[in-house]
Each structure stands twice: as C-alpha cells, then as structure tokens.
Protein backbone atom coordinates (compact mmCIF):
# COMPACT_ATOMS: atom_id res chain seq x y z
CA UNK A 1 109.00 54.53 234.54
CA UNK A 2 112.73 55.59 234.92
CA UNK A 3 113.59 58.82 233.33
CA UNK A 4 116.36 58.31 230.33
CA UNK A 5 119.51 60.29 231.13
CA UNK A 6 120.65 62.65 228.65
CA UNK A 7 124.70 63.37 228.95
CA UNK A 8 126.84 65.29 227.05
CA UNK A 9 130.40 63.76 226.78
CA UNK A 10 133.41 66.26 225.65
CA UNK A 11 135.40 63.20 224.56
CA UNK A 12 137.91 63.10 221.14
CA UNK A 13 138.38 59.75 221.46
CA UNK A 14 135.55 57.64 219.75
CA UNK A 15 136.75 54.05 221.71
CA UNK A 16 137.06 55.69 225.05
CA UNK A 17 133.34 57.44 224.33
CA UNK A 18 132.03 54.24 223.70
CA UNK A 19 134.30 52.86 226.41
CA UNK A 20 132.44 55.29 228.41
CA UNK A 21 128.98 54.34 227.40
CA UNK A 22 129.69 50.45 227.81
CA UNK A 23 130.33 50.96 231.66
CA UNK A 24 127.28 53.11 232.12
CA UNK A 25 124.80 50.52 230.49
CA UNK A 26 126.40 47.56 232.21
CA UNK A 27 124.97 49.05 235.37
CA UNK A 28 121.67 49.20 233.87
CA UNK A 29 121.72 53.13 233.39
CA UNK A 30 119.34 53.91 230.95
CA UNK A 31 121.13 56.73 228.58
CA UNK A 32 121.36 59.02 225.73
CA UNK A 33 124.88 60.62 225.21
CA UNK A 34 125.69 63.16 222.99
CA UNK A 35 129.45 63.11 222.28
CA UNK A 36 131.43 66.45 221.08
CA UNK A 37 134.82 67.38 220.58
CA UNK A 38 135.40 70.77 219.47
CA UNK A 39 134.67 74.36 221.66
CA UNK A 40 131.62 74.86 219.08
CA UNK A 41 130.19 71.79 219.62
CA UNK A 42 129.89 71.96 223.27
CA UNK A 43 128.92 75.58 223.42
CA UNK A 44 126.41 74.90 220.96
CA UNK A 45 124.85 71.61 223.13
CA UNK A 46 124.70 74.07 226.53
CA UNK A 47 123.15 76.46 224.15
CA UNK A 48 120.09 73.88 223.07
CA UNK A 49 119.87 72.57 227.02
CA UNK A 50 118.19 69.96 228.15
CA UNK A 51 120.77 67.67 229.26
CA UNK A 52 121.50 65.81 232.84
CA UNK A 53 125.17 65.56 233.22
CA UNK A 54 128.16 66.37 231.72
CA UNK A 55 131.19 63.94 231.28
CA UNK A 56 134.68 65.81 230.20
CA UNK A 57 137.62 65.07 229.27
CA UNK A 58 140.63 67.02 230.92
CA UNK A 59 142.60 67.51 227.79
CA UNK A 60 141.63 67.32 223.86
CA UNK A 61 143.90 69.00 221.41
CA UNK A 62 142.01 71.99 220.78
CA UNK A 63 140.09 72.34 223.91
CA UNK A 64 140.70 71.54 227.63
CA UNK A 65 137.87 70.55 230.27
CA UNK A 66 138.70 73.46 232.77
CA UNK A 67 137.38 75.47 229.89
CA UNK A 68 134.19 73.63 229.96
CA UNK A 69 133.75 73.21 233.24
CA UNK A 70 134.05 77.29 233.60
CA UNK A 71 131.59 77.73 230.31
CA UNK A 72 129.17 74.90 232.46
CA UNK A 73 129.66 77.00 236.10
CA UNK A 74 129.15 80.56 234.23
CA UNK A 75 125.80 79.13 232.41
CA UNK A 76 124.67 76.11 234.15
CA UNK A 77 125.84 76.19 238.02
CA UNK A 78 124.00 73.05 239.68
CA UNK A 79 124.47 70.98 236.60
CA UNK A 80 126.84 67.60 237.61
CA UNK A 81 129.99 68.20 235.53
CA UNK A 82 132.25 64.89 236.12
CA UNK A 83 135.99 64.10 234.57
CA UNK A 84 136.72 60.86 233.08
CA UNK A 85 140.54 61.36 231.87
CA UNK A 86 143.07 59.47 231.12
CA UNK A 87 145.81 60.78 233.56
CA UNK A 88 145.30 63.41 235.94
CA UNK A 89 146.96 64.48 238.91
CA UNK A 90 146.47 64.84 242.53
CA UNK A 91 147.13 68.79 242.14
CA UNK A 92 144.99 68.64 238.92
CA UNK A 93 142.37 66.75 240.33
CA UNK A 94 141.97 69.35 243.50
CA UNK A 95 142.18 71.82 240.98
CA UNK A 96 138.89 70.68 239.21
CA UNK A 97 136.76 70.36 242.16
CA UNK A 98 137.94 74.09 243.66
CA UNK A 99 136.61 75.17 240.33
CA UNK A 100 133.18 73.20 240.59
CA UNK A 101 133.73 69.71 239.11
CA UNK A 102 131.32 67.23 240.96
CA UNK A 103 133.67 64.22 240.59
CA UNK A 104 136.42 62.88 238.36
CA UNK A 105 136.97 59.17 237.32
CA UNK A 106 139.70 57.72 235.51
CA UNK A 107 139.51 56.09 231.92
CA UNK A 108 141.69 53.08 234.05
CA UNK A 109 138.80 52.71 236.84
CA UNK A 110 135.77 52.90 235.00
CA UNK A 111 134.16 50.71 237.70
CA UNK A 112 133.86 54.24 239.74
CA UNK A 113 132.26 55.94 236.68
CA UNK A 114 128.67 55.09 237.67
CA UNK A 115 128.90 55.30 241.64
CA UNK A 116 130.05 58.97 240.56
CA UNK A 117 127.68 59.80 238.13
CA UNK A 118 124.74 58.65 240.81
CA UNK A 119 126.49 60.79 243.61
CA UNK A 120 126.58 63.68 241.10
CA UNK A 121 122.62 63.40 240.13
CA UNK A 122 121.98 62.91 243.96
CA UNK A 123 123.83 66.31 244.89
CA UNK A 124 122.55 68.07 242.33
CA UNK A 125 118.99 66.81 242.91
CA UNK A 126 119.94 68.02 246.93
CA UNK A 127 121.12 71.42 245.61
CA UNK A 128 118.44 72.28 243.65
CA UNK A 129 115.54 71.16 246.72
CA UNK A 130 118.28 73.18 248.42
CA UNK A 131 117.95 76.12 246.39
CA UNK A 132 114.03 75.66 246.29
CA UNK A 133 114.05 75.63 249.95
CA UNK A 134 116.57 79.21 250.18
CA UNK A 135 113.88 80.84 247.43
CA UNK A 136 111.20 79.77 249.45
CA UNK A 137 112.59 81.20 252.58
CA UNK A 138 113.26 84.28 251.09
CA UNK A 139 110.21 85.05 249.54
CA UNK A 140 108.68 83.79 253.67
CA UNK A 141 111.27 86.35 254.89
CA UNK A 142 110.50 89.09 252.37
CA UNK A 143 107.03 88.31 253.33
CA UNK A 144 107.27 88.79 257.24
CA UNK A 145 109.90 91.84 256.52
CA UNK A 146 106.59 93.37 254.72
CA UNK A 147 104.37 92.39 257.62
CA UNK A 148 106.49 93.60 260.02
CA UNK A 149 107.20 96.95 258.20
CA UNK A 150 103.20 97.30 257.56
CA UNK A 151 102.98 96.71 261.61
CA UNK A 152 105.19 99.11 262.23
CA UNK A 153 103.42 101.88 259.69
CA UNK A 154 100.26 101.45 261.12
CA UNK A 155 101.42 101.13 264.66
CA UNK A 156 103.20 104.48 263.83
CA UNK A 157 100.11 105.81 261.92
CA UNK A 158 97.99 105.94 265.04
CA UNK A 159 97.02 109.53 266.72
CA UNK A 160 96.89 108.16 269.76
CA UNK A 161 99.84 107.34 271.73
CA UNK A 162 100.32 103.69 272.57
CA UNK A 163 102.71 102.79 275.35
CA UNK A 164 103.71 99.16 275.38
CA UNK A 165 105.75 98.49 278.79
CA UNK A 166 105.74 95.28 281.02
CA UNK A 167 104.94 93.95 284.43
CA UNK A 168 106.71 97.03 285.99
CA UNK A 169 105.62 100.01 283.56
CA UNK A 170 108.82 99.92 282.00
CA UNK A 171 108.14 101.55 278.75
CA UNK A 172 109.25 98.89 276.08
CA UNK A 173 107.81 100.40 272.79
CA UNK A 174 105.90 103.60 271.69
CA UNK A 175 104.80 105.00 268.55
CA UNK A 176 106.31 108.07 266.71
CA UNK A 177 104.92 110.97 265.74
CA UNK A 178 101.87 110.68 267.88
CA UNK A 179 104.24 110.86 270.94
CA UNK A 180 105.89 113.79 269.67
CA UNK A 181 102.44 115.59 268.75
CA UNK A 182 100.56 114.98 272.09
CA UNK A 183 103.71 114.85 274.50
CA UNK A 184 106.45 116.63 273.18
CA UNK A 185 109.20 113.56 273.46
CA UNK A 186 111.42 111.45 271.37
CA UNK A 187 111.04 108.08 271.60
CA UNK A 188 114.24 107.36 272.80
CA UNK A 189 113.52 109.66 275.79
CA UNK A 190 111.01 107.80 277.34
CA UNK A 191 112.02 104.32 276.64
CA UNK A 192 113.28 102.25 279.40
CA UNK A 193 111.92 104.67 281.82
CA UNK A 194 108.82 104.32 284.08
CA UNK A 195 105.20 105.56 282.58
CA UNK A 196 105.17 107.44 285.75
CA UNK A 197 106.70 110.44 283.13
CA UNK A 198 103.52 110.80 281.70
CA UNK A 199 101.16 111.06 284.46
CA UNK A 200 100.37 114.90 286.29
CA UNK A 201 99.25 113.19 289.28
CA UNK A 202 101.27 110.00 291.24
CA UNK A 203 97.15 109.61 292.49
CA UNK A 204 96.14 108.81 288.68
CA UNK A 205 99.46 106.90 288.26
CA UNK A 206 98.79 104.61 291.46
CA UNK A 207 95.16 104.06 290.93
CA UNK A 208 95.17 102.72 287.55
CA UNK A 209 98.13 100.43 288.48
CA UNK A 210 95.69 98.87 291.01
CA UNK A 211 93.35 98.75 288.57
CA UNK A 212 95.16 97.03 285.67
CA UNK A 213 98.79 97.28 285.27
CA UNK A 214 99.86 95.56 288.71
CA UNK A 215 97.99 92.71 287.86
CA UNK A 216 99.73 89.85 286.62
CA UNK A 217 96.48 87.93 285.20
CA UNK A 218 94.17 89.20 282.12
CA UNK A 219 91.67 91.63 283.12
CA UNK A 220 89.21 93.45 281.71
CA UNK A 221 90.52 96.49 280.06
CA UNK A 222 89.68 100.54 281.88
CA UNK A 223 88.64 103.81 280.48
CA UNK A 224 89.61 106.42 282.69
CA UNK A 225 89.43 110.46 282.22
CA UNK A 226 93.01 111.77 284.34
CA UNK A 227 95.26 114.51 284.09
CA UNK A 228 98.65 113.89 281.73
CA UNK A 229 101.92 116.20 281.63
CA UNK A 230 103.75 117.31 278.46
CA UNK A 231 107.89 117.58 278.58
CA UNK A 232 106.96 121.39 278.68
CA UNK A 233 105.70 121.25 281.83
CA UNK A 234 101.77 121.62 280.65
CA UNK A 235 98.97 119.90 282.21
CA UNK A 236 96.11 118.28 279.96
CA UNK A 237 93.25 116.27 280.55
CA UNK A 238 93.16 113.13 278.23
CA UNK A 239 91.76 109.77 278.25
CA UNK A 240 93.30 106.38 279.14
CA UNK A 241 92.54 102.92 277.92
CA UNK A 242 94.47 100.15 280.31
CA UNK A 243 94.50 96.79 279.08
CA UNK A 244 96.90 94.00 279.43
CA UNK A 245 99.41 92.72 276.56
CA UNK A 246 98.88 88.65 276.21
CA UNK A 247 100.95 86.38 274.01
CA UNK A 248 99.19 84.02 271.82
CA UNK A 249 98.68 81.57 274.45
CA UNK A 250 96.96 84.22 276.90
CA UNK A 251 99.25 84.82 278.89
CA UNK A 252 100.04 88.33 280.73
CA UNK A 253 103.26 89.36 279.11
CA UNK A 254 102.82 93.07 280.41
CA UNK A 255 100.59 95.97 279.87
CA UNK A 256 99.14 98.51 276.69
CA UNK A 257 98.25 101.98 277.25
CA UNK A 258 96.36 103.87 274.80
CA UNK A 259 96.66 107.64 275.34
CA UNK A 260 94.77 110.36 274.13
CA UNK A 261 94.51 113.93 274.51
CA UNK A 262 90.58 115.45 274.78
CA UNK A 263 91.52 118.73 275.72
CA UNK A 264 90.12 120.10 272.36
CA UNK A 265 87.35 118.16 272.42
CA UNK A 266 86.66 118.91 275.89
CA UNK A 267 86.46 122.91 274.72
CA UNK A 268 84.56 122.25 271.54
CA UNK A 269 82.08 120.09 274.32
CA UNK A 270 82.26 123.59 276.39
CA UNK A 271 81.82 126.08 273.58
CA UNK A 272 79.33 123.95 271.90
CA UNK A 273 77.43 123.98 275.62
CA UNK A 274 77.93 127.65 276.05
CA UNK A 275 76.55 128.26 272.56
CA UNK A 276 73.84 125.99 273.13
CA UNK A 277 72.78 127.92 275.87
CA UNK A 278 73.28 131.20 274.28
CA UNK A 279 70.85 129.67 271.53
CA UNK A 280 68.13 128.90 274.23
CA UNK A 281 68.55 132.35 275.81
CA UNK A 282 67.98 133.64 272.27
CA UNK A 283 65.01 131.66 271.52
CA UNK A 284 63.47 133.09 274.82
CA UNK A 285 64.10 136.29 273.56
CA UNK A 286 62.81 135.87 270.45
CA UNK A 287 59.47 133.89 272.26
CA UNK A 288 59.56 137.03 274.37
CA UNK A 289 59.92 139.65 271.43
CA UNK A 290 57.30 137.68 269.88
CA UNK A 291 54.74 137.85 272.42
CA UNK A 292 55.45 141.64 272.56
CA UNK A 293 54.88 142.38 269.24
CA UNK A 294 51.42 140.28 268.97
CA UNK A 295 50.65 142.72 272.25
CA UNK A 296 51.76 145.67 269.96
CA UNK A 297 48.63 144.78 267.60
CA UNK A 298 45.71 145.59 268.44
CA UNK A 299 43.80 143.67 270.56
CA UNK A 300 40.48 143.76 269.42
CA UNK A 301 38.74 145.33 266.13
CA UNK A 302 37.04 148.80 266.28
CA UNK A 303 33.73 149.33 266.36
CA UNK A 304 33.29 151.42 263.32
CA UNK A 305 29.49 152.84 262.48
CA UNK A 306 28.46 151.64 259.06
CA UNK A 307 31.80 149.30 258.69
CA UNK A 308 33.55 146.24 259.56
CA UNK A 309 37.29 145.55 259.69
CA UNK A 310 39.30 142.86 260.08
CA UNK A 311 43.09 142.34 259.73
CA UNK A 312 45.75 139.38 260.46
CA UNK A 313 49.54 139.47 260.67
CA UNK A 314 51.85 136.62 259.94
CA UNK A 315 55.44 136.72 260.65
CA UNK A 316 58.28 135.18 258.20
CA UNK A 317 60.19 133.75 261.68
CA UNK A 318 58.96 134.32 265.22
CA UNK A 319 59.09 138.42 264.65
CA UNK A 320 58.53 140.43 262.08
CA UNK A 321 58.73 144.04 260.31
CA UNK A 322 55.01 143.91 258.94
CA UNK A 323 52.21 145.75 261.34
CA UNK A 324 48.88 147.05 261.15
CA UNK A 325 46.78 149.41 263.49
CA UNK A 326 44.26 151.57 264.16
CA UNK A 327 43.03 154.58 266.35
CA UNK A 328 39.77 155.74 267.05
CA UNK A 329 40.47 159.61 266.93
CA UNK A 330 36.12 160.39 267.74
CA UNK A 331 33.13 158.56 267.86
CA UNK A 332 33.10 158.83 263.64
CA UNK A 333 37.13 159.28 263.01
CA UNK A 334 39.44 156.43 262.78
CA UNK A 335 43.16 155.98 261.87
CA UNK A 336 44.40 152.73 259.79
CA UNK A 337 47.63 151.92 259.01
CA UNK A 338 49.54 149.09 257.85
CA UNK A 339 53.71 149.49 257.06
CA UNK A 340 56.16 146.83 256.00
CA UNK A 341 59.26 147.49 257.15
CA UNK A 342 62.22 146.25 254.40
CA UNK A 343 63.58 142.63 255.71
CA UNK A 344 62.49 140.13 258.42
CA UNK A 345 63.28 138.69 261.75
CA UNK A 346 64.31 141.03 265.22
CA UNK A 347 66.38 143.69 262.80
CA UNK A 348 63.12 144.12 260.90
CA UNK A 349 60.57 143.95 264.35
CA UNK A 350 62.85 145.94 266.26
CA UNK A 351 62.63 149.14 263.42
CA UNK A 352 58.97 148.34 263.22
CA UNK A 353 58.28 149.27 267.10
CA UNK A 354 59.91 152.27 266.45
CA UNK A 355 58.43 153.19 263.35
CA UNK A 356 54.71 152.66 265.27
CA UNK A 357 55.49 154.77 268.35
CA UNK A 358 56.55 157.36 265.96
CA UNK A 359 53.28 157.32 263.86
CA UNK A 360 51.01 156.95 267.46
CA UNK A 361 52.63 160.09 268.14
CA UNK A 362 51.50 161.93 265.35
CA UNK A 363 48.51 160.69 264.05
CA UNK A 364 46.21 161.34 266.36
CA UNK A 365 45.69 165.19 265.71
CA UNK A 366 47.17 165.12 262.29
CA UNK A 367 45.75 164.86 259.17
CA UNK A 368 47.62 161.46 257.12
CA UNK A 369 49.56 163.32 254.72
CA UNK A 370 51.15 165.97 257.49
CA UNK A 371 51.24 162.91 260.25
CA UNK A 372 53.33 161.05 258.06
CA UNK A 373 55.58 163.83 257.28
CA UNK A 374 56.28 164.66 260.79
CA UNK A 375 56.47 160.92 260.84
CA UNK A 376 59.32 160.64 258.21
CA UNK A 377 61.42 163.70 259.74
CA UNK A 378 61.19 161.46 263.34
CA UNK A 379 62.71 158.62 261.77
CA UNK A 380 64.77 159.37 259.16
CA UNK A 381 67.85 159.49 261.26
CA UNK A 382 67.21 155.89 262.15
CA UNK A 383 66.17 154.96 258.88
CA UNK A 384 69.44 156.33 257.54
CA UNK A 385 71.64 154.60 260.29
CA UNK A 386 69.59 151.48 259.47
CA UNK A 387 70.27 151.84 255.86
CA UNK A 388 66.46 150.34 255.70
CA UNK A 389 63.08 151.77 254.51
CA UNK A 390 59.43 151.49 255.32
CA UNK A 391 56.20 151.11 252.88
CA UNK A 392 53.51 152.54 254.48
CA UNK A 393 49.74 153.33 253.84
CA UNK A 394 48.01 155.53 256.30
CA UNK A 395 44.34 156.70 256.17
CA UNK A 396 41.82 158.37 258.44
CA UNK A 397 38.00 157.02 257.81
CA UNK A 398 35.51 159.64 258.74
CA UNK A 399 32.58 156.68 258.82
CA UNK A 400 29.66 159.60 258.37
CA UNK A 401 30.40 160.99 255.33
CA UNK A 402 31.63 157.18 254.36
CA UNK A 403 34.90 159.13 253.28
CA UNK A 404 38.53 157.66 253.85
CA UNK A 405 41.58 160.26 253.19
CA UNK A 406 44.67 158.48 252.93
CA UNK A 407 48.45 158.49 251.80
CA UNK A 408 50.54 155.58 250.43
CA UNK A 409 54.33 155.70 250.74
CA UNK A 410 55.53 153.56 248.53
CA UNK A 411 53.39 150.43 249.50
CA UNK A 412 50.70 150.49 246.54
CA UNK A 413 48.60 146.78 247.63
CA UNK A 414 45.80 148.47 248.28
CA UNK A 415 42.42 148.42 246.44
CA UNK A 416 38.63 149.01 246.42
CA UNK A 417 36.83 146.49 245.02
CA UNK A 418 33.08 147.92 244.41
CA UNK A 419 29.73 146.11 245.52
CA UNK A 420 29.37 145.83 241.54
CA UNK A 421 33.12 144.24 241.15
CA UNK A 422 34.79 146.49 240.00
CA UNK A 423 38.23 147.18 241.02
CA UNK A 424 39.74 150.98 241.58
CA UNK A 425 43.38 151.15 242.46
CA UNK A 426 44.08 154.08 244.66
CA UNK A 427 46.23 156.80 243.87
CA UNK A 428 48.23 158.76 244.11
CA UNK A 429 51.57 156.90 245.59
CA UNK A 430 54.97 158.66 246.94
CA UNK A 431 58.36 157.09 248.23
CA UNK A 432 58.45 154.90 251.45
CA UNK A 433 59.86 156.51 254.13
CA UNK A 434 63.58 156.23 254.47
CA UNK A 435 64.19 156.82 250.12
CA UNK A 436 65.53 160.01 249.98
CA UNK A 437 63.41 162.56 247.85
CA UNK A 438 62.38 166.24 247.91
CA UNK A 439 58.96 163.82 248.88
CA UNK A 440 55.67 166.13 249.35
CA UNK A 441 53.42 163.74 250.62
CA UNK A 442 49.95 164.09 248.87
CA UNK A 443 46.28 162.79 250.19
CA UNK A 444 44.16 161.03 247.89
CA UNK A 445 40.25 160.35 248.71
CA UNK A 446 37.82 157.31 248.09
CA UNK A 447 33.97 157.67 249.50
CA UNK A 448 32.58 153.81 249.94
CA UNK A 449 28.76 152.81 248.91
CA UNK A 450 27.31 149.87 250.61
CA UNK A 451 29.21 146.58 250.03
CA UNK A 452 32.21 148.42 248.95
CA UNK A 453 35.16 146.44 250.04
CA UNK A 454 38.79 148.19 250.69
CA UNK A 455 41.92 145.18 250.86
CA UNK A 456 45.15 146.28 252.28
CA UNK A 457 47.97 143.88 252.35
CA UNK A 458 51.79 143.42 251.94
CA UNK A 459 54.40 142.11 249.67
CA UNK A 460 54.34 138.70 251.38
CA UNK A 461 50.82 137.62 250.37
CA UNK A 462 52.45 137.63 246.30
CA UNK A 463 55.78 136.59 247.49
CA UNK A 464 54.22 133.39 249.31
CA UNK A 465 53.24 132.06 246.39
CA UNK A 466 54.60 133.58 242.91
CA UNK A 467 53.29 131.34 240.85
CA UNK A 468 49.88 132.77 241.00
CA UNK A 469 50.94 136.02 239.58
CA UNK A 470 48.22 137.59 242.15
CA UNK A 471 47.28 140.89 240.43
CA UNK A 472 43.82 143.27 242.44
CA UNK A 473 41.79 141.85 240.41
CA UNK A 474 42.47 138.09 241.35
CA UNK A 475 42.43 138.64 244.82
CA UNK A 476 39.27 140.69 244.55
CA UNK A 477 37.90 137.94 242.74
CA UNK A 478 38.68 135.52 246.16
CA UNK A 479 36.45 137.61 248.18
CA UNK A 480 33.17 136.54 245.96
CA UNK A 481 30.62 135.17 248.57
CA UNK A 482 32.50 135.98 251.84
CA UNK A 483 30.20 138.22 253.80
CA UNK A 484 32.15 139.35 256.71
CA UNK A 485 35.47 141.19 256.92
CA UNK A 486 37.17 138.15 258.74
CA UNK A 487 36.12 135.95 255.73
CA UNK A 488 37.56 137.78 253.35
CA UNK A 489 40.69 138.21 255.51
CA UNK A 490 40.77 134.18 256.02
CA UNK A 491 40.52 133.39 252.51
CA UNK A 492 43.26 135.72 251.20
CA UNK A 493 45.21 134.31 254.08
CA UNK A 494 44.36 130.61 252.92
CA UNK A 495 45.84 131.45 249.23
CA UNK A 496 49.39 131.49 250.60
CA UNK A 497 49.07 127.96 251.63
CA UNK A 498 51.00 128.58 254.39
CA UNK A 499 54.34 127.87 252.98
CA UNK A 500 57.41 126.12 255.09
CA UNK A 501 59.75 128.48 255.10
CA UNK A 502 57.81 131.64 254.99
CA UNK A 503 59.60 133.82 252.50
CA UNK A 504 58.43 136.93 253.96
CA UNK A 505 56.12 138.37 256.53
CA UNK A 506 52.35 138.27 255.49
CA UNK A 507 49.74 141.35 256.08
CA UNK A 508 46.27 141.64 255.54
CA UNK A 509 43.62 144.35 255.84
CA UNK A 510 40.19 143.93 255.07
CA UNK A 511 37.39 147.19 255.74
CA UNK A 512 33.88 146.66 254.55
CA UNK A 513 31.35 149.07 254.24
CA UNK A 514 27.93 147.91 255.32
C-alpha cells in the first residue's frame, strides 16, 4: 500500500490551492495538503513536522517564498521545497534553485507540477540513502582510523624492536621508543637505510640473510643469538627472530625482524650461576664444618665405675653452638660439660670450637669453679668482639665417693631426679660467660645414691616445643621405666618431635648412678 503524501502549500490564493490539488490527484497522487498563508502558519507547520514536500508560492502579500525556502534549508535541508507561482523570471527562477529550491512550476503549466514533485521525492529519497551512505562511511572510517591508531600503539608499545624492511633489508617501518631504548636512534635515522646498521658483525648480517631474508618464498622463521651495535659505538649480545612479512594471500612481501637485547639477562644468567656456585661451595663447607663438629664430640661414652652416661646433640641447621664433653682426668675423676653458645648456625659453631679448646685447656688440672674462671678470662676478649655469650655447666665426678662438684654459668637445666622421684634443682647459679659481672664463680656439690639420675640439657629441648611448658619435674617424670642412660636420653629427645624448622639447637645429658 502506497504511502499518502503529506504537503504543505504556502499558497494565499484558495482557487489556485485547489487548482494545485486538482492537478496532483488527476495523476493519481494520493495526498494530504495543508495550505497556509501567513509567516506563523508556516513556521508553526515546520515546527509540528511530519510532512513530505513543500509547495510555495514566490510572492504573498505579507510573506515571500525565498523566506520559506531559507526557514525550510536552515531547519529541514533534504526536504523537496518546489515553486508553483504565477510569474517568475529566468533570473528569479536561478535565484531559487542557488538558494536550494528543488524545482519550480508555473500556475500556467500545471501539467509539469507532478513530473516535478516525483523528481523532487526521488532526489530527496537519493540524498538521504546518500547521506546514510556518507554516515556510514564515516563511522567505517572512524572505525579503521581507531584500528589503525590501536596498531600503531601497540606496535609502538612493544620492548622489543621490530624492523619491518623488504626484499633488500631496506628498513620500511620500526617502532619508537623501543628503538631509542635498545639502540640509541630516531626513527627517521634508520629508515630507508640497510639493516646492515644494526648488526656488529657483516658475518651475523650475511648469515641470517641466507637463512631468511634473501629468500623470496615463506620460510620458517630463525632464532639466532649474534652480536648488535648501538649508535654509540657499543657492542651487545641480543637475540634475533627472522621471519618473513606475507600479505593476506601468502605471499612474501619482505621480511620482520624482532630484536632484542639479553645482555642483562645474560648477567643475571651469570651472576645467578656464579652465586649458585658460591651456594654449593657453601653447602660443602657447611657439610664439612658439620662433619667436624660431630668429630669434636666425643666419640664414644666413658667408662665410668658405678655410672652410666649418655648424651646426644642436635643442631638447629647443619652446625651448631650447643656441645657436650667429657674428660677422664684418673681412673675415678671425670670432667662433664655441656655449653650453649647464644644463636645458631657457623657464627654460633665457630665460637663454640673456641669456647671448647679453651675449657680442654683448663680443665684438666683445675678444679670447675677456677677452670672456668681461667676459662672466662681466655675468652672474654672474643666474647666481647662477638658481642655473644655462653651458658655453661661444668662438673668433675669423683665416681668413688659418688660425689660430683660442679658450677653452672648461667645455664640452670640441670637436675637430679632421686631413685625415690624426687626432684632437686642444683644450685647455686652465676652469669654465663661473656655477661659482664664482678662474677666469683662458686662450686656447689650433689653425692648420688643408687638409681639417682642427673639430666643436663639446653634451651632447645623447651623451645622445640613450648606448648608443653616442660618444667624438671615433667621431664623427670619421662624417664619413669627407662633403665639405661641412652633411654632416658632417647625419650627426652623423642618429646621434641623433631620439629621442621628446628628453632634452636637441642642438648641432652643423661648420668645415672648404678
């Protein structure tokens, strides 16, 4: 079904209006015309819209159709704006269609009024597929201006440089700033020029022209490690991706070079090599420190008449600062000691080899409370340079009399437990070695009965496990139905559960009398 056509007619003559109308509907066009004469009636009609063509007269007595026409152009551009007048002259009638009339018929030829009227819909039906067509190719062109500028941000994003040249290495495009950052050039320095610029060696340059670039069919694309020069005249290893460029058909249109510099990484692959091996080296050492330290303990347990001892040493990491010994100074005289040294690791092992020697070289002749002050006065310089201390408990056993004399610097896990259970804490206790103090070291004394048990152990056996809040009396309480010295020294051991990390270096030192 034919659309009705809705005109408005500036017309202020009623019989040439209907004049008008008569000619349109005699050639079967379907109408509905709104006829106005005054300025406030047609600005009010363009106002409301809606309407398909405009028919004007060129002159009314209070309003003229180049006025409409200019109210129709300013408002309504593409809408067909056609004079029907009574007279109107050549210079007039040029006039009107400079200023954007479609047509203009005479009142005396209305037999030209509809063949104008069609050409006017049929132009302006033209202009506005014309106008859809410009939008639409705008929008495509704003569209491929975005593409094109997102191409060119990413292309220029890259870190790496790409060189894009053709069959002879010409270099046709390159990114900025990555040029600038690994090279040193401007862009517009190295385009049009050969790729030979960034090559160190003509060898490298050659070769991977063999490889890839001189070929004029697709090939599989190269990595190569070569040597690259910067405009300053430095020389850099990088790496080099050859490929070729192909058009969307496949075919060779020139080459892509990919360029990046691994001279950093290449140092951080050297450093991180060298420290590797400086890691290994240490990890001998430490195997090696650690082996010499387990030879620093003794070897084997004393024979001790009327006793047995027994005594293990777990480091917190492959050394430690915790040690126990023992000397047999006669056939009924022995020495025990066991010292924590403050910390962990080689800082801590290393201070505990010297703290040892010191005390072998005292305590053999000595008594405990004048070996360990000769002891102290040996050390202290290195204790003070050290900024570290030492716990220590030293004793001498005299296994006739069942008699041990002993002093405690500062370390204070020691105990007896009786044969009947009970627990004695030994006293009295000074400062470890290394705390400054006017420190007078003083001897206490315990004599054992049979089945008295003495336990000796360090800070790590309560620090391995805090949340049993081990007091003497708890531990002493583990040792119920162990018989032997090792027993005792394996369960206390087995409390600590072995924890992964170690917190701390773990000493025990069990002496039974029999």
């Amino acid at each position: 079904m034919t659309q009705r056509l809705r005109i408005l007619h500036l017309e202020d003559d009623p019989m040439d209006a209907e004049l008008v109308l008569m000619a349109l509907s005699a050639e079967g066009m379907d109408c509905e015309v709104e006829v106005v004469s005054r300025r406030e009636e047609f600005q009010n009609a363009l106002e409301r819209g809606g309407m398909d063509l405009i028919l004007a007269d060129f002159a009314l007595p209070a309003f003229d159709g180049m006025t409409a026409l200019a109210m129709v152009r300013t408002k309504l551009p593409d809408l067909p704006f056609v004079f029907v007048s009574g007279k109107l002259g050549e210079e007039a009638a040029i006039e009107s269609l400079k200023s954007g009339a479609t047509d203009y018929v005479l009142k005396s030829r209305l037999s030209r009024l509809v063949p104008a009227v069609q050409r006017a819909l049929t132009e302006a039906k033209e202009r506005a597929r014309q106008r859809e067509t410009e939008r639409e190719l705008e929008v495509a062109h704003a569209e491929i201006e975005k593409r094109a500028e997102d191409y060119r941000n990413l292309f220029n994003s890259i870190r790496d440089v790409i060189v894009v040249s053709d069959h002879h290495r010409t270099i046709l495009h390159v990114n900025q700033p990555a040029l600038r950052e690994i090279f040193g050039y401007e862009s517009e320095e190295v385009i049009g020029k050969s790729s030979r610029i960034l090559y160190a060696d003509k060898r490298d340059y050659e070769s991977t022209g063999k490889e890839v670039f001189d070929v004029r069919t697709p090939v599989k694309g190269a990595l190569s490690e070569l040597h690259f020069r910067r405009k300053n005249g430095e020389v850099f290893i990088g790496e080099l991706f050859a490929m070729k460029r192909l058009d969307r058909f496949g075919k060779v249109t020139g080459n892509i070079s990919i360029f990046r510099d691994t001279s950093e990484r290449k140092k951080a692959e050297a450093d991180l090599r060298e420290s590797e091996l400086r890691r290994m080296q240490l990890q001998m050492e430490l195997v090696y420190a650690a082996e010499i330290q387990a030879k620093l303990l003794p070897r084997c347990y004393p024979q001790i008449p009327h006793f047995e001892m027994a005594a293990r040493c777990l480091p917190a990491k492959q050394v430690g600062g915790d040690f126990y010994d023992w000397q047999q100074v006669s056939p009924a005289l022995f020495n025990l000691t066991l010292g924590d040294v403050m910390g962990k690791g080689m800082a801590a092992a290393m201070l505990m080899a010297t703290v040892r020697a010191a005390l072998h070289a005292v305590t053999l002749y000595n008594q405990p409370a004048q070996a360990v002050h000769l002891a102290e006065k040996a050390l202290n310089e290195d204790l003070e340079n050290s900024e570290s201390f030492v716990t220590l408990f030293h004793a001498q056993l005299d296994a006739g009399t069942r008699t041990l004399s002993f002093v405690d610097c500062g370390h204070g896990y020691v105990f007896v437990r009786r044969a009947n259970g009970k627990v004695e804490t030994l006293s009295p206790r000074g400062l470890p070695l290394g705390v400054k103090g006017e420190e007078i070291y003083q001897e206490g004394r315990i004599r054992f009965g049979r089945g008295d048990v003495m336990v000796l152990y360090s800070d790590g056996l309560v620090d391995a496990k805090p949340q049993l809040e081990l007091t003497h009396e708890l531990i002493a309480r583990q040792l119920a139905g162990k018989e032997s010295a090792l027993e005792m020294v394996d369960s206390l051991i087995s409390l600590t559960d072995k924890p992964d990390p170690q917190p701390d270096d773990i000493t025990v030192l069990v002496l039974q009398a029999l």
